[in-house]
C-alpha atoms as a PDB file:
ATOM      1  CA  UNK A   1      -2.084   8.168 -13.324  1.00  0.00           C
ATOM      2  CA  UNK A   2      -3.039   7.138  -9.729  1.00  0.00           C
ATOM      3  CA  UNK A   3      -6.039   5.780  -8.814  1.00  0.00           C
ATOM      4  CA  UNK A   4      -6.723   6.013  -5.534  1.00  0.00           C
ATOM      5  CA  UNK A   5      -3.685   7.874  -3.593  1.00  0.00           C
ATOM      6  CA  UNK A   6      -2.916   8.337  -0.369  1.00  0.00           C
ATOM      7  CA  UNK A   7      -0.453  11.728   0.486  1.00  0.00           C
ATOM      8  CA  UNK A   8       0.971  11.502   3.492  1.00  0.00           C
ATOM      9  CA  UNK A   9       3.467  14.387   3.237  1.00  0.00           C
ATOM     10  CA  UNK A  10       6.105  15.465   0.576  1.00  0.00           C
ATOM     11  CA  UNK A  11       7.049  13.444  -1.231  1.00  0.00           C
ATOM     12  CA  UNK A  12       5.739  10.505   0.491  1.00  0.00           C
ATOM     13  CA  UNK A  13       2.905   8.781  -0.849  1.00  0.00           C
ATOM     14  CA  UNK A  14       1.378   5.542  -2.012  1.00  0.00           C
ATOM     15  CA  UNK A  15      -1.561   4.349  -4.552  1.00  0.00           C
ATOM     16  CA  UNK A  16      -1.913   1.959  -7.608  1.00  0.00           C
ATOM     17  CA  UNK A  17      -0.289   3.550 -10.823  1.00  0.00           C
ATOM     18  CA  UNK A  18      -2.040   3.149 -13.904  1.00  0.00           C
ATOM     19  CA  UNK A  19       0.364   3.587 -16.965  1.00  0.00           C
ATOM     20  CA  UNK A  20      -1.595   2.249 -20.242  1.00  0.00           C
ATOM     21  CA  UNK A  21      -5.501   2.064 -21.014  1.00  0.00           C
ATOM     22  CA  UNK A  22      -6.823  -1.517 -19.664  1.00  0.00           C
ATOM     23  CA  UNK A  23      -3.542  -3.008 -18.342  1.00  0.00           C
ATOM     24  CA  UNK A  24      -3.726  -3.800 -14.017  1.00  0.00           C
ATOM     25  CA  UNK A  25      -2.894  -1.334 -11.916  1.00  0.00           C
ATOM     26  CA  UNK A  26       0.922  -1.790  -9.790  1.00  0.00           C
ATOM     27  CA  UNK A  27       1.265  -0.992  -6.276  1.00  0.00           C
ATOM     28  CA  UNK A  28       3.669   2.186  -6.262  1.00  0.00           C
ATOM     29  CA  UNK A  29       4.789   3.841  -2.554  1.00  0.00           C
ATOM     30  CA  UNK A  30       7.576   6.061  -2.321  1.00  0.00           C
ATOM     31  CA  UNK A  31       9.151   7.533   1.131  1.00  0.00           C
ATOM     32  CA  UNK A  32       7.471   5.235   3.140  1.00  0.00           C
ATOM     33  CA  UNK A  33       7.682   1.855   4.775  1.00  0.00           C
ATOM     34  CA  UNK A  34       6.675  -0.277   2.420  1.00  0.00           C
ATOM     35  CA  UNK A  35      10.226   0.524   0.766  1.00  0.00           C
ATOM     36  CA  UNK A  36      12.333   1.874   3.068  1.00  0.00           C
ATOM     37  CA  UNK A  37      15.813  -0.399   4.404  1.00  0.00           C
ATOM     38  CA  UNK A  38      16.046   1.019   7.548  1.00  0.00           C
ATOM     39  CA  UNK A  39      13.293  -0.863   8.564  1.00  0.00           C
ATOM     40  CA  UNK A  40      12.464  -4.183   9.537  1.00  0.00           C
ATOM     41  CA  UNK A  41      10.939  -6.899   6.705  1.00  0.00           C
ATOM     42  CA  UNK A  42       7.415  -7.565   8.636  1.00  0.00           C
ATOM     43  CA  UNK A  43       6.608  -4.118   8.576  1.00  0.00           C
ATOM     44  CA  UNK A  44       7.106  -3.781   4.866  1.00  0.00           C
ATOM     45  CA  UNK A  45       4.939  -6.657   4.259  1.00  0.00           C
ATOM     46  CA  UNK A  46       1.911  -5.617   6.407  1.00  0.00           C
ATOM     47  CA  UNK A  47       2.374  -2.427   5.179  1.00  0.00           C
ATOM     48  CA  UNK A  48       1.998  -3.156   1.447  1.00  0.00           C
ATOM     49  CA  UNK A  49      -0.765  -5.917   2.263  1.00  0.00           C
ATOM     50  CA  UNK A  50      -2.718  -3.120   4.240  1.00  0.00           C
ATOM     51  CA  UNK A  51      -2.657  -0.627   0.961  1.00  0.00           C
ATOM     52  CA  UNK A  52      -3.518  -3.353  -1.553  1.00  0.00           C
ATOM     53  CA  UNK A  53      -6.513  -4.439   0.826  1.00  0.00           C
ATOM     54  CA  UNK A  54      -7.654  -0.400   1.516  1.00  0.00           C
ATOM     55  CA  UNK A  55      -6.945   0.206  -2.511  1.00  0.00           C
ATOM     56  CA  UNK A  56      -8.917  -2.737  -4.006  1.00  0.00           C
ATOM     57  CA  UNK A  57     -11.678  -3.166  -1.002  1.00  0.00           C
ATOM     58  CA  UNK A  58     -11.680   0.404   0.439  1.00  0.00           C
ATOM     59  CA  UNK A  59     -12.683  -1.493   3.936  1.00  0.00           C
ATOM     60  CA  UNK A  60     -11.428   0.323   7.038  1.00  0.00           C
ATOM     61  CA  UNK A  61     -12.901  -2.635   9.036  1.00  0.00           C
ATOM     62  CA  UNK A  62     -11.017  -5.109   6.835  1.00  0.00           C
ATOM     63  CA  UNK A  63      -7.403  -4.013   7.894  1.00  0.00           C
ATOM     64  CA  UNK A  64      -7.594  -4.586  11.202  1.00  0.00           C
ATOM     65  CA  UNK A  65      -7.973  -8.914  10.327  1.00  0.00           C
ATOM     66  CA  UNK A  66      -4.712  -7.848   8.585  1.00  0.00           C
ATOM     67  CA  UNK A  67      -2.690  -6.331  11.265  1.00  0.00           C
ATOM     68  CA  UNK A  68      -3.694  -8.879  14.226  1.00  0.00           C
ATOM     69  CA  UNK A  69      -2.891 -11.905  12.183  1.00  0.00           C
ATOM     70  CA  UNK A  70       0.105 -13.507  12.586  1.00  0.00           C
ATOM     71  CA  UNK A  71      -0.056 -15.300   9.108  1.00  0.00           C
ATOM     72  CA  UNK A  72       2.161 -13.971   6.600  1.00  0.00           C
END
């Protein structure tokens, strides 16, 4: 089960997948950035640190700290 999703288009999405009763939730993106190797390394990070912040916070104004620091 996910909990929340985001769709972005077929067979491209991302959200945290739940798979028993009580264990943590894992960060699960398919089709985009976060996994593709065509891409370059920093954009995969920022990328999965922007859906972990939106997925546990749910804080628009939050990302944008995320994306203008140059901290890894």
């Amino acid at each position: 089960m996910y909990l929340p999703m985001i769709l972005f288009a077929k067979k491209r999405y991302a959200g945290y997948k739940y798979e028993q009763y009580g264990c943590a939730p894992v960060l699960e993106s398919k089709g985009i950035e976060t996994i593709r190797r065509d891409g370059i390394e920093a954009t995969q990070k920022i990328m999965t640190k922007v859906f972990m912040e939106l997925f546990e916070n749910r804080n628009l104004s939050s990302l944008r700290v995320i994306i203008q620091s140059p901290k890894e």
